[in-house]
Protein backbone atom coordinates (compact mmCIF):
# COMPACT_ATOMS: atom_id res chain seq x y z
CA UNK A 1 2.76 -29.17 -13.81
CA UNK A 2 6.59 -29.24 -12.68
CA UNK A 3 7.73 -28.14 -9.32
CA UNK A 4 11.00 -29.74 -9.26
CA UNK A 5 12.48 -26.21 -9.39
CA UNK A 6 10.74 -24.78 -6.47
CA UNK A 7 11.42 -25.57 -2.83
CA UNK A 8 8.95 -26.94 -0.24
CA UNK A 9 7.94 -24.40 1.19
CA UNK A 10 7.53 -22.44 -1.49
CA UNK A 11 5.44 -25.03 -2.51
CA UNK A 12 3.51 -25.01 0.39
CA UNK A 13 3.00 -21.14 0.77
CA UNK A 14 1.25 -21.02 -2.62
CA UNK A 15 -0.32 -23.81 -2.03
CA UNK A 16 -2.29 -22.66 1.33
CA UNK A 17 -2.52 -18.93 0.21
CA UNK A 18 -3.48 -20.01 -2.93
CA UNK A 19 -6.65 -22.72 -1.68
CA UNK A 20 -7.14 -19.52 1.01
CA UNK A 21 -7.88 -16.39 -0.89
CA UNK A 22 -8.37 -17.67 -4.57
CA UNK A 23 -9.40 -21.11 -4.55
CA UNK A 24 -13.00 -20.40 -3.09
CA UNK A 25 -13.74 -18.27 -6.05
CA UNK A 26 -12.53 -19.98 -8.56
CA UNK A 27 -13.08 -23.77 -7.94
CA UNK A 28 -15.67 -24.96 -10.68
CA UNK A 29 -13.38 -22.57 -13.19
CA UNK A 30 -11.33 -24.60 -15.74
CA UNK A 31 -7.85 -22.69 -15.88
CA UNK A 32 -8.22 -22.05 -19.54
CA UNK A 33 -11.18 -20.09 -19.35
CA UNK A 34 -9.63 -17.71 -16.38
CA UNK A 35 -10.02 -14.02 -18.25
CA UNK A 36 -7.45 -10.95 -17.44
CA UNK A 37 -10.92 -9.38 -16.54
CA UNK A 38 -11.77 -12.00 -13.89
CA UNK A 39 -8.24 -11.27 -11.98
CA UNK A 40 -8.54 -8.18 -12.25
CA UNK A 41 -12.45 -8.78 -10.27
CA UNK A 42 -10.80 -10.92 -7.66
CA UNK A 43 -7.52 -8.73 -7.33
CA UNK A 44 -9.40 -5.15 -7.00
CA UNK A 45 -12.98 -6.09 -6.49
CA UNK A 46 -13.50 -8.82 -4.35
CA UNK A 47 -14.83 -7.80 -0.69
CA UNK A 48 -12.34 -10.95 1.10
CA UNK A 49 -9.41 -9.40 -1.37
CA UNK A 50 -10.46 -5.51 -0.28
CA UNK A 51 -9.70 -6.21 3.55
CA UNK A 52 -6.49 -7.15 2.43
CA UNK A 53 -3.12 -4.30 2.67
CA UNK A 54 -1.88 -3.44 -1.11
CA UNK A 55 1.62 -5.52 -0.59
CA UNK A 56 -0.81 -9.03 -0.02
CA UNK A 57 -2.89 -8.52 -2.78
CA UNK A 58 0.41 -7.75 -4.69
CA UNK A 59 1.87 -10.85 -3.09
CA UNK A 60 -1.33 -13.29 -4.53
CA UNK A 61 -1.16 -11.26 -7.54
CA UNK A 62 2.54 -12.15 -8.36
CA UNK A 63 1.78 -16.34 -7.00
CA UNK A 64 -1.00 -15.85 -9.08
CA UNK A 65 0.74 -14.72 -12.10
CA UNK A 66 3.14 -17.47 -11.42
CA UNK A 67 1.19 -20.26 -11.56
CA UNK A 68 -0.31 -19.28 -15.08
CA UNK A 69 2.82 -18.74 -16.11
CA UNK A 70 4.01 -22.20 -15.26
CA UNK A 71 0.89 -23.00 -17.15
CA UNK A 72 2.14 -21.71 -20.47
CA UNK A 73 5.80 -22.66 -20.11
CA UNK A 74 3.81 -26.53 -19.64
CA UNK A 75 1.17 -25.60 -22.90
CA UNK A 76 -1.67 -25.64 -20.77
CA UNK A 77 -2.35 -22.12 -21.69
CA UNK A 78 -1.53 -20.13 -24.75
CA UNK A 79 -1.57 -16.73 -22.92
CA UNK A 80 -0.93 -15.12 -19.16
CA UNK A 81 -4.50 -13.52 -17.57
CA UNK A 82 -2.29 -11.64 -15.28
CA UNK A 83 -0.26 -9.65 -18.18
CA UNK A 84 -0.59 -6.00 -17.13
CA UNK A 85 -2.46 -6.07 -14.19
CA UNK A 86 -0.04 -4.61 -11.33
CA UNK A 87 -1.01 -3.73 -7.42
CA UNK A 88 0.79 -0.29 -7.32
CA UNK A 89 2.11 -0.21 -3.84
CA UNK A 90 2.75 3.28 -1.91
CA UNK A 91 6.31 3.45 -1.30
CA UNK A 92 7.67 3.25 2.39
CA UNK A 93 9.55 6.09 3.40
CA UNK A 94 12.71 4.87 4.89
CA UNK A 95 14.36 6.74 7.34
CA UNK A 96 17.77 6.79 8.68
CA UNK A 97 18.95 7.76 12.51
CA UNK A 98 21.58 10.81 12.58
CA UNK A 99 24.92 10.48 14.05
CA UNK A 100 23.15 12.03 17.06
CA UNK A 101 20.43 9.61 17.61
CA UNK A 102 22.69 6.65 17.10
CA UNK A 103 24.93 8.06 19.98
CA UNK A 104 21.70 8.93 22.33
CA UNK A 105 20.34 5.47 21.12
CA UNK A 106 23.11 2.99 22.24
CA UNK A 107 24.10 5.05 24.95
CA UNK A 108 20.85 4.92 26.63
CA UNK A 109 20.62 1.01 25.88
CA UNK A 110 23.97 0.39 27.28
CA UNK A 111 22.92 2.39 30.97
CA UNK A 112 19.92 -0.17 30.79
CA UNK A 113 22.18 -2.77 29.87
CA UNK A 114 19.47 -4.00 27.77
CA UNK A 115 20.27 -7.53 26.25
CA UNK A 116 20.51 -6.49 22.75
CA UNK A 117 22.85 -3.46 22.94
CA UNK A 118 25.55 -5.86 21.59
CA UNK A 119 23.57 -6.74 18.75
CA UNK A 120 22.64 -2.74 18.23
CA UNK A 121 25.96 -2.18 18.66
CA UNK A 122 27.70 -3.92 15.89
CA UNK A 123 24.47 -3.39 13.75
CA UNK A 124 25.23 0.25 14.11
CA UNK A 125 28.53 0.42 13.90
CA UNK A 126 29.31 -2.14 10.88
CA UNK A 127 26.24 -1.49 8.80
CA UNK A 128 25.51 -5.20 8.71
CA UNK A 129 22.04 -6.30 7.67
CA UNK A 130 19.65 -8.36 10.26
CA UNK A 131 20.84 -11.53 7.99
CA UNK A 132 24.46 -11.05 8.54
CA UNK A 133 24.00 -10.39 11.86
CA UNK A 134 22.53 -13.74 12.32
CA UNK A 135 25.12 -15.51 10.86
CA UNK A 136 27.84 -14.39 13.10
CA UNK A 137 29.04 -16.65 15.68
């Protein structure tokens, strides 16, 4: 298969989570014989898979997915396992700090003089995200 388009670490991360959680299971499998029902068993039922949080199994789910799909863009395969199977995640409630609690907030960091109030600052006052923030010099 091609991973020209893929960088190395990407490379790498499905590689070791890959040989980690699905490799041990399916390792005297020949790719074309994989069935939609045996993700499904190693996605949902698996007891290594079930001490796993919803958004990892999504996250071998989707490398998973990839990799067969990489499979029948090369003509290994003629069809996807993974199509329709889906880890439905609970949505995080995000929640926002009031006008109030932003004042209260950087107030009490600045009387500690606590070495991030400059980053809380301008993160609170210019709505940058963490990345941005980074990048300023």
């Amino acid at each position: 298969m091609r991973y020209n388009n893929h960088a190395h670490s990407t490379i790498r991360n499905y590689t070791e989570r890959l040989a980690k959680w699905v490799t041990p299971i399916w390792r005297n499998l020949e790719i074309q014989t994989i069935t939609r029902n045996q993700v499904s068993e190693l996605i949902f039922h698996d007891p290594e898979m079930q001490k796993m949080s919803e958004h990892s199994r999504k996250t071998i789910l989707k490398m998973i997915r990839r990799v067969f799909e990489m499979a029948v863009e090369d003509g290994v395969l003629d069809r996807n396992p993974c199509t329709g199977i889906q880890v439905k995640v609970a949505e995080v409630e995000q929640k926002v700090l009031t006008k109030t609690e932003v004042e209260i907030f950087l107030r009490e960091a600045m009387i500690a003089n606590h070495r991030f109030f400059p980053i809380w600052f301008t993160a609170l006052e210019t709505g940058l995200r963490s990345g941005e923030l980074m990048s300023l010099q």
